[in-house]
PDB file of N, CA and C in Angstrom:
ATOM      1  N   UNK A   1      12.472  14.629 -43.835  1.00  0.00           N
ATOM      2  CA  UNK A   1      12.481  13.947 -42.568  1.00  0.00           C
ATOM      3  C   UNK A   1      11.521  12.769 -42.551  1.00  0.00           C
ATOM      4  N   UNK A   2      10.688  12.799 -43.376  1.00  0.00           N
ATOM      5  CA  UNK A   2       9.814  11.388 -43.248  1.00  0.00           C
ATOM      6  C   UNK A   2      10.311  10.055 -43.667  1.00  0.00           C
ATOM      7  N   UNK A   3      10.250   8.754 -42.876  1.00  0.00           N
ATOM      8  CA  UNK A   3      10.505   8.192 -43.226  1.00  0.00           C
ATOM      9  C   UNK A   3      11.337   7.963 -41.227  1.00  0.00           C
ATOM     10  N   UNK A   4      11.165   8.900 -40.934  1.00  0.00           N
ATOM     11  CA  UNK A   4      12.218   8.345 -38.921  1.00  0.00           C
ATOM     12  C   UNK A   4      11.519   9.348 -38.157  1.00  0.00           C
ATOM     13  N   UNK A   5      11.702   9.129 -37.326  1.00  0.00           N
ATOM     14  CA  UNK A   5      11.009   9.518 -35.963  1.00  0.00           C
ATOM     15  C   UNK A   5      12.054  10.446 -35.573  1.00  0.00           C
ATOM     16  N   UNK A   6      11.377  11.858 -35.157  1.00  0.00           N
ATOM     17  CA  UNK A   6      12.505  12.326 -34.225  1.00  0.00           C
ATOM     18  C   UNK A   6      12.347  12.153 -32.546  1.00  0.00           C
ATOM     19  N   UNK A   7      14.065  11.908 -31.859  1.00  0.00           N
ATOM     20  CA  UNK A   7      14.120  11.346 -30.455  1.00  0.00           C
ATOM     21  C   UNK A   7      13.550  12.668 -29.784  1.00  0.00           C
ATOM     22  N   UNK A   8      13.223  11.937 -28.463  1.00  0.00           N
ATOM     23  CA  UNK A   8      12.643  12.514 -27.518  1.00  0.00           C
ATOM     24  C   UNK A   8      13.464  12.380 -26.325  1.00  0.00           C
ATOM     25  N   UNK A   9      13.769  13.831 -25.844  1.00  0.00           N
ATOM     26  CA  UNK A   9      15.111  13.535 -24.688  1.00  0.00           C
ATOM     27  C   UNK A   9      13.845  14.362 -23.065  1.00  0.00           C
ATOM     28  N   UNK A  10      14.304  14.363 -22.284  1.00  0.00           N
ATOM     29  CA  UNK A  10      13.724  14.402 -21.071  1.00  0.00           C
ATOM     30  C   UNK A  10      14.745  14.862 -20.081  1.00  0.00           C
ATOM     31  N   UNK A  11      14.343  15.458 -19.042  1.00  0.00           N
ATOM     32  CA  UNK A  11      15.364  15.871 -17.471  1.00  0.00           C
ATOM     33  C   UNK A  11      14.736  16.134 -16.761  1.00  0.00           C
ATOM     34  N   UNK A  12      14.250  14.692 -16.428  1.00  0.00           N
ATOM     35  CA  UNK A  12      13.760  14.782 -14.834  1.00  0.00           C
ATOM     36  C   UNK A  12      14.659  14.771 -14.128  1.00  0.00           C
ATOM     37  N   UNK A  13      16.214  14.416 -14.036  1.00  0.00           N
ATOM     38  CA  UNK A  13      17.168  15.053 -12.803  1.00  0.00           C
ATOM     39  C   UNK A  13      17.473  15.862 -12.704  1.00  0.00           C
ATOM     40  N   UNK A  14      17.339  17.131 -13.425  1.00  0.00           N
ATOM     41  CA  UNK A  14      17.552  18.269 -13.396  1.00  0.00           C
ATOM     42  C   UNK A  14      19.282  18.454 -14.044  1.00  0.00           C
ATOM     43  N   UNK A  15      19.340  17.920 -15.010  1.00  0.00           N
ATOM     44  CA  UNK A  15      21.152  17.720 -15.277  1.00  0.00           C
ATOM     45  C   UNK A  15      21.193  19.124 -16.033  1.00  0.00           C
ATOM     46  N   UNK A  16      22.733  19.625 -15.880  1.00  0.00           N
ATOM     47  CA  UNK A  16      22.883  20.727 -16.595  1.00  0.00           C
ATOM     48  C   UNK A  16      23.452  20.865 -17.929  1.00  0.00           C
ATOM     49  N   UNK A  17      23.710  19.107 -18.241  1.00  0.00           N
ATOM     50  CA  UNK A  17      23.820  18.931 -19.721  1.00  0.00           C
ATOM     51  C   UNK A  17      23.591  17.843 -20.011  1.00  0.00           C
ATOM     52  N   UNK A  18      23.205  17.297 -21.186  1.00  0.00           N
ATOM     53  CA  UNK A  18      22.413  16.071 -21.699  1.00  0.00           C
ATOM     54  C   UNK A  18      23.654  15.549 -22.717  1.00  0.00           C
ATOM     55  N   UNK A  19      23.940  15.002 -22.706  1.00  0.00           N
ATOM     56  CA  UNK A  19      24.704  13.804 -24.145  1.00  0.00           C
ATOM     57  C   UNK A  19      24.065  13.662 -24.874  1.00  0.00           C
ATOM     58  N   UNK A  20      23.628  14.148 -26.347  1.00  0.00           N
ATOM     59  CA  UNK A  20      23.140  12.781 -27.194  1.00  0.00           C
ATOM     60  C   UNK A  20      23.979  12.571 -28.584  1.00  0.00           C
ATOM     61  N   UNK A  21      22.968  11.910 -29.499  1.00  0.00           N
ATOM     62  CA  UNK A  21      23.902  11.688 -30.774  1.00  0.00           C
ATOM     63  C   UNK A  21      23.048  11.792 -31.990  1.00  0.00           C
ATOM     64  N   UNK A  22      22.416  12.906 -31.568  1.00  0.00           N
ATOM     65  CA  UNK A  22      21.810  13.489 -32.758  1.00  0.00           C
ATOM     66  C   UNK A  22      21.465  15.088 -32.976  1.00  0.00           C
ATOM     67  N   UNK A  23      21.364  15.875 -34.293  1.00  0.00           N
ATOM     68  CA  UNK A  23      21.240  17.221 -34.233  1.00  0.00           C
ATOM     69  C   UNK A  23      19.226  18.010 -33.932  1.00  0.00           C
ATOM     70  N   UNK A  24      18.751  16.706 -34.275  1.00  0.00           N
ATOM     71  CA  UNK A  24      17.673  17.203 -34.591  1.00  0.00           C
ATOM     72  C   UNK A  24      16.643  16.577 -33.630  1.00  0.00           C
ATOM     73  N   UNK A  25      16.114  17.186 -32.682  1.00  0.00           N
ATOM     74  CA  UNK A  25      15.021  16.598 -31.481  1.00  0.00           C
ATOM     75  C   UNK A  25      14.199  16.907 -31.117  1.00  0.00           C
ATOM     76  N   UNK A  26      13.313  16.523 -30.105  1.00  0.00           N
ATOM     77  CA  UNK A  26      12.560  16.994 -29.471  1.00  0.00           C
ATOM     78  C   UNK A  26      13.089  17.336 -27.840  1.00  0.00           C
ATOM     79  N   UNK A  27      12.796  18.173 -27.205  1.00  0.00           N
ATOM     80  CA  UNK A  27      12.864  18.464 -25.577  1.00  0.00           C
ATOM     81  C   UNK A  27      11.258  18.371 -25.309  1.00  0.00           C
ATOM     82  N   UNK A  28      11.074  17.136 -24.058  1.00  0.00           N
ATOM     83  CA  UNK A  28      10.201  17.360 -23.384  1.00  0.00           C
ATOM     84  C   UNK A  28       9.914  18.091 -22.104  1.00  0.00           C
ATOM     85  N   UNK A  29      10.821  18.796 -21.585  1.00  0.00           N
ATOM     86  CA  UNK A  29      10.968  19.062 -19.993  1.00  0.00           C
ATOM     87  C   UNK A  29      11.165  17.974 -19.100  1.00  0.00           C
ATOM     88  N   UNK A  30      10.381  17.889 -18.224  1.00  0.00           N
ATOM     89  CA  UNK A  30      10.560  16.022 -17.270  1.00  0.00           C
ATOM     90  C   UNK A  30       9.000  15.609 -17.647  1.00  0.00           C
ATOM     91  N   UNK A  31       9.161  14.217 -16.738  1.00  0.00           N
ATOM     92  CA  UNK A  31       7.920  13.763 -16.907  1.00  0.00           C
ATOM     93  C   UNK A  31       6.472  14.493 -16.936  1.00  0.00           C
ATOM     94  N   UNK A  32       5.867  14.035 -17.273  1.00  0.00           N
ATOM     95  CA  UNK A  32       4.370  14.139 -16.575  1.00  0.00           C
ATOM     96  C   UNK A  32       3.950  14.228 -15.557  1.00  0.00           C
ATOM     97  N   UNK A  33       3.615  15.593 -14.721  1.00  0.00           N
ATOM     98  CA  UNK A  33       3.063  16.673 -15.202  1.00  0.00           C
ATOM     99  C   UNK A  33       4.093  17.424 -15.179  1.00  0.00           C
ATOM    100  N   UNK A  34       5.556  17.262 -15.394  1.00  0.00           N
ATOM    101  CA  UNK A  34       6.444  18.452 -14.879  1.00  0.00           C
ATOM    102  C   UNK A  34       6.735  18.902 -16.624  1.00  0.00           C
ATOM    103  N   UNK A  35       6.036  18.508 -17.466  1.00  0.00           N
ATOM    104  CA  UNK A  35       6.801  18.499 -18.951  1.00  0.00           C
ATOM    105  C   UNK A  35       6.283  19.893 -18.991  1.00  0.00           C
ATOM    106  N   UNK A  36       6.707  20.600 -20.196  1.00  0.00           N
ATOM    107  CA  UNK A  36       6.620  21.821 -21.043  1.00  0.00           C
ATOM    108  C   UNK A  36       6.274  21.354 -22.685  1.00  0.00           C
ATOM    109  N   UNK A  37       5.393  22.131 -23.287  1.00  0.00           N
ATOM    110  CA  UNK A  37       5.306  21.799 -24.342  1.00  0.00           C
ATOM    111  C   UNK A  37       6.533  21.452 -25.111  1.00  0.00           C
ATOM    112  N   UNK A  38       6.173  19.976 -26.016  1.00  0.00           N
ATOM    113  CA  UNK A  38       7.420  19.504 -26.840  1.00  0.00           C
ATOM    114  C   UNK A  38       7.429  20.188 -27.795  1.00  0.00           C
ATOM    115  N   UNK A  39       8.412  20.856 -27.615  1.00  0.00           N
ATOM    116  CA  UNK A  39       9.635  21.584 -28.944  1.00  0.00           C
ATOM    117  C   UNK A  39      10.682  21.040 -29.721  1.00  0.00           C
ATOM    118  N   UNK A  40      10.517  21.197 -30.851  1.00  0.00           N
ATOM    119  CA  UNK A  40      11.528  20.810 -31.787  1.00  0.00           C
ATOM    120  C   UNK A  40      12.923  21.527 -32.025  1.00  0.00           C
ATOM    121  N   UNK A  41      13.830  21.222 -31.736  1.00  0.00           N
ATOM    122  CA  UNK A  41      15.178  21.503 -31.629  1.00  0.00           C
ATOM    123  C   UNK A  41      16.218  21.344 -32.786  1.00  0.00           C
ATOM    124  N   UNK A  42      17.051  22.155 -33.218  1.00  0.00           N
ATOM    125  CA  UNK A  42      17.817  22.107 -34.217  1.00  0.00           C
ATOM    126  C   UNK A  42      18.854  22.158 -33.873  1.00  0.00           C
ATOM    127  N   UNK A  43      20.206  21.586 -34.199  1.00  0.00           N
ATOM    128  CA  UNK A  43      21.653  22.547 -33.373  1.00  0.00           C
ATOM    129  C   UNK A  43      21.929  22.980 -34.694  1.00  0.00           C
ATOM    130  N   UNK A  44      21.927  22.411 -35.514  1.00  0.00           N
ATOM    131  CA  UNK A  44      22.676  23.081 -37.335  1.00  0.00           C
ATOM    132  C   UNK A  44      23.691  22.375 -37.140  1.00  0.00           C
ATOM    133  N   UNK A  45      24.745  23.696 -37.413  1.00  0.00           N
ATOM    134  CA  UNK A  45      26.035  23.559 -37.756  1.00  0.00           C
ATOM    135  C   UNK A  45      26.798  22.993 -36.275  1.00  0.00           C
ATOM    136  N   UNK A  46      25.960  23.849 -35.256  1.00  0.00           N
ATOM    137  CA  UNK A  46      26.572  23.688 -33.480  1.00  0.00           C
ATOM    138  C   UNK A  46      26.226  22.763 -33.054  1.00  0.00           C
ATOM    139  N   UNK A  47      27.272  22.097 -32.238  1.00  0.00           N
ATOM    140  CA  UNK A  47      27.499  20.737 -31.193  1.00  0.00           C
ATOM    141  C   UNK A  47      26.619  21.000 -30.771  1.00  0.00           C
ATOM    142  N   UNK A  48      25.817  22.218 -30.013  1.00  0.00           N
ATOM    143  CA  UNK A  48      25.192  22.228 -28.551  1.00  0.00           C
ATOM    144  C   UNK A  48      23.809  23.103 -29.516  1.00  0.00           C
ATOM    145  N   UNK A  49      23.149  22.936 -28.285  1.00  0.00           N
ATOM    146  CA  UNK A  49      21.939  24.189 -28.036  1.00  0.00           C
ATOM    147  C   UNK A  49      21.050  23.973 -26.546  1.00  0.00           C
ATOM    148  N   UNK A  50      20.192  24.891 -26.198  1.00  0.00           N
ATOM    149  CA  UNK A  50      20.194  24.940 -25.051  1.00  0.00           C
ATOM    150  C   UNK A  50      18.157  24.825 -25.176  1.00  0.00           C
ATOM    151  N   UNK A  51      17.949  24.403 -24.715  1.00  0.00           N
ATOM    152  CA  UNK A  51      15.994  24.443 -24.654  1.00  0.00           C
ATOM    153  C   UNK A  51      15.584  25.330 -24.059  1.00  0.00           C
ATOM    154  N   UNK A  52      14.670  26.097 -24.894  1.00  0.00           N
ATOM    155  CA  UNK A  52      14.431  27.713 -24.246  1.00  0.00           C
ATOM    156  C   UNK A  52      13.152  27.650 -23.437  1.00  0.00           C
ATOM    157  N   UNK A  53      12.650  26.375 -22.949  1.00  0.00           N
ATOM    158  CA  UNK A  53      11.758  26.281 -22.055  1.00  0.00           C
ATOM    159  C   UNK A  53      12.490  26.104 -20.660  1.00  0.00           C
ATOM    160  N   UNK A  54      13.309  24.985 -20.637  1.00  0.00           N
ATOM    161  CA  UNK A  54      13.512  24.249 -19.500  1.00  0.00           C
ATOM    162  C   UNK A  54      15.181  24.692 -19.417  1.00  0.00           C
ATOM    163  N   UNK A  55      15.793  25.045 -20.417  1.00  0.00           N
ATOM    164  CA  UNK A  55      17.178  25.326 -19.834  1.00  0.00           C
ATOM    165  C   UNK A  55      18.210  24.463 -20.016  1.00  0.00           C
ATOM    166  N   UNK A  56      17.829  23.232 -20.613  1.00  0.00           N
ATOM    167  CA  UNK A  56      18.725  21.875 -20.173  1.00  0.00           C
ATOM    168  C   UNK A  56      19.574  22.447 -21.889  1.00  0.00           C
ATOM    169  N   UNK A  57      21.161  22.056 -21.593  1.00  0.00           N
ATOM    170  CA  UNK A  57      21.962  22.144 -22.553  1.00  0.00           C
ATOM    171  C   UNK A  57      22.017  20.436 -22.952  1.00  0.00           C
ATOM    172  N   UNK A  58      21.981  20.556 -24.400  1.00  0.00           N
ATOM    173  CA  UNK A  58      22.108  19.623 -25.178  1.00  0.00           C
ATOM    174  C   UNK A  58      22.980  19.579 -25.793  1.00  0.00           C
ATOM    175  N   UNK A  59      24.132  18.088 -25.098  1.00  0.00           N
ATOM    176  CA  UNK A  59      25.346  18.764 -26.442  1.00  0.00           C
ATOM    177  C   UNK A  59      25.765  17.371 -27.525  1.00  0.00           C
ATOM    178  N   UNK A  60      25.696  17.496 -28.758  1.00  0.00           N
ATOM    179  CA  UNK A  60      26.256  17.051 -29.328  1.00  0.00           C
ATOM    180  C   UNK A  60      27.736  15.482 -29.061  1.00  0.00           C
ATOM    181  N   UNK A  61      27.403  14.611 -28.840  1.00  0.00           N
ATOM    182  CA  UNK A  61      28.320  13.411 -29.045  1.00  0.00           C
ATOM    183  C   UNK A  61      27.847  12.342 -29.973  1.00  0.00           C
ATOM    184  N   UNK A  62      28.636  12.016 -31.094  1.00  0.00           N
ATOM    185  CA  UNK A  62      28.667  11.364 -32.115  1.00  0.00           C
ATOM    186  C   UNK A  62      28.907  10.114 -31.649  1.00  0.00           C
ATOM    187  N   UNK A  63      29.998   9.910 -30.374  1.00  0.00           N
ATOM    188  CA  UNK A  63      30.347   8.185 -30.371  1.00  0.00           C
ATOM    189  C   UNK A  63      29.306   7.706 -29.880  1.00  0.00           C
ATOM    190  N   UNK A  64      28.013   7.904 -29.182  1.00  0.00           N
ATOM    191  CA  UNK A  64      26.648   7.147 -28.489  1.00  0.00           C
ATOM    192  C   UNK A  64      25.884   6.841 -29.645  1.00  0.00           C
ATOM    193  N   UNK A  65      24.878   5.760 -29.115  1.00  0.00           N
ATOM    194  CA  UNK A  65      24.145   5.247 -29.938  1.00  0.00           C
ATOM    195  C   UNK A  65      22.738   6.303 -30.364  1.00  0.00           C
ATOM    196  N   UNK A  66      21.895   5.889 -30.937  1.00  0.00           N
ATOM    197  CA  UNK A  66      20.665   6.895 -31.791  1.00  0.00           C
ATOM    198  C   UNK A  66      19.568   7.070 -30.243  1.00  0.00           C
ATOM    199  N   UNK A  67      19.452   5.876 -29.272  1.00  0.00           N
ATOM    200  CA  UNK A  67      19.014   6.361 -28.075  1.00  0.00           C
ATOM    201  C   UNK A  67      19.200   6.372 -26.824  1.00  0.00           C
ATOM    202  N   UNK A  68      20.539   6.212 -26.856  1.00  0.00           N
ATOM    203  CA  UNK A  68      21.764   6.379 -25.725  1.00  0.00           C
ATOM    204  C   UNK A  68      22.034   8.112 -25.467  1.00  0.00           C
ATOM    205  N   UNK A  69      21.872   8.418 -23.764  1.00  0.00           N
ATOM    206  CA  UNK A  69      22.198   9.368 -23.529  1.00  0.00           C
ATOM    207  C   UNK A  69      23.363   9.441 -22.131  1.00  0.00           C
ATOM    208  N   UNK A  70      23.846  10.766 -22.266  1.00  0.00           N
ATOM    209  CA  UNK A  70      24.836  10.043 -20.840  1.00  0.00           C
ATOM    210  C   UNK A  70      24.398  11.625 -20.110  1.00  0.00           C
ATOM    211  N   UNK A  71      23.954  11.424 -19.699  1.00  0.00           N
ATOM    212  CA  UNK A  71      24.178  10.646 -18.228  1.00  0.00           C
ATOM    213  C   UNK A  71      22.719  10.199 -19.013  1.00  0.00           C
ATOM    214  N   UNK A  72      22.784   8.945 -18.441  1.00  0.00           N
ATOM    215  CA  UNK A  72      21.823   7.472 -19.008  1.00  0.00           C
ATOM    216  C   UNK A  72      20.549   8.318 -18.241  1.00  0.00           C
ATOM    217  N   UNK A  73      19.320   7.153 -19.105  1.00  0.00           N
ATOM    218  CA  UNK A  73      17.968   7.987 -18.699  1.00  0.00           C
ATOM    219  C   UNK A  73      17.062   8.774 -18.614  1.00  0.00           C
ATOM    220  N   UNK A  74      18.017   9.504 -19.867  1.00  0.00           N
ATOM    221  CA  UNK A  74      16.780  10.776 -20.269  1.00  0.00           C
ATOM    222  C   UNK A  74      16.435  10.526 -21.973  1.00  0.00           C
ATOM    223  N   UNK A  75      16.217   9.726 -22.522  1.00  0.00           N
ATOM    224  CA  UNK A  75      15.183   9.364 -23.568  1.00  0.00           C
ATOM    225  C   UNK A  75      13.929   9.309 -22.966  1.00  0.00           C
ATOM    226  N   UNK A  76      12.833  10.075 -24.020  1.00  0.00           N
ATOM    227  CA  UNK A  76      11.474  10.294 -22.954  1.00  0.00           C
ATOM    228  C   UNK A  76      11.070   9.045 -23.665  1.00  0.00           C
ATOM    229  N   UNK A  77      10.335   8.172 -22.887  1.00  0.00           N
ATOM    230  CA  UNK A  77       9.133   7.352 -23.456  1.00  0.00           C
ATOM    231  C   UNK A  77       7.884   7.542 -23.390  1.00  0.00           C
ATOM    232  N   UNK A  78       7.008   7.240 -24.249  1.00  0.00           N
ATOM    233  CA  UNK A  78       5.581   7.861 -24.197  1.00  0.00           C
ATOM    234  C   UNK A  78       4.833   6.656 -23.923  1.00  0.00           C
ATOM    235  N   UNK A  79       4.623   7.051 -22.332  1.00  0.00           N
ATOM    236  CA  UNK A  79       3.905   5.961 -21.271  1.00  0.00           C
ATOM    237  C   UNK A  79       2.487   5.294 -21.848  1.00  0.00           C
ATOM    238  N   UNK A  80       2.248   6.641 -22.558  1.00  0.00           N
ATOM    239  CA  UNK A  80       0.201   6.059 -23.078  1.00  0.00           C
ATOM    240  C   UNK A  80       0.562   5.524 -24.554  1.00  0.00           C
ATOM    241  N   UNK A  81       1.440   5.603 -25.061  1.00  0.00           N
ATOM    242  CA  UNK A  81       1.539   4.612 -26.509  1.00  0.00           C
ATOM    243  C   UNK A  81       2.214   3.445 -26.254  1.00  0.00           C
ATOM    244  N   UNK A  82       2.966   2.892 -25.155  1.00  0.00           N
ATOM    245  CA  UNK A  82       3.573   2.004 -24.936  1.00  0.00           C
ATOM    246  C   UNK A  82       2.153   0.748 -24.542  1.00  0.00           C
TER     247      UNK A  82
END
């Protein structure tokens, strides 16, 4: 894995499923202070998996871009490194 960053997805709207287009992530919970420790996420072989902190299903779509999510807006950004 060295050599890329793994994405950082977020749900501060409380959605009951996330879009993205990758297998391997991080879940932050929502913002600051509502986050949960960041966990690293695997799906494997499976489209989906679900974050065993916060609940939010993550599923698998290949046609979006590396930090495109739908429903738009939940890539976390990290406010104090920006």
């Amino acid at each position: 894995m060295a050599g890329h960053s793994i994405p950082h997805f977020q749900n501060d709207g409380g959605h009951g499923v996330i879009e993205i287009s990758v297998k391997e992530f991080m879940c932050v919970g929502a913002s600051v202070p509502y986050d949960h420790p960041h966990v690293f996420l695997d799906m494997g072989d499976d489209n989906e998996k679900v974050c065993p902190y916060c609940s939010t299903l993550y599923r698998y779509n290949h046609a979006l871009k590396a930090t495109q999510t739908e429903p738009a807006g939940c890539t976390f950004t990290n406010q104090a490194a920006a």
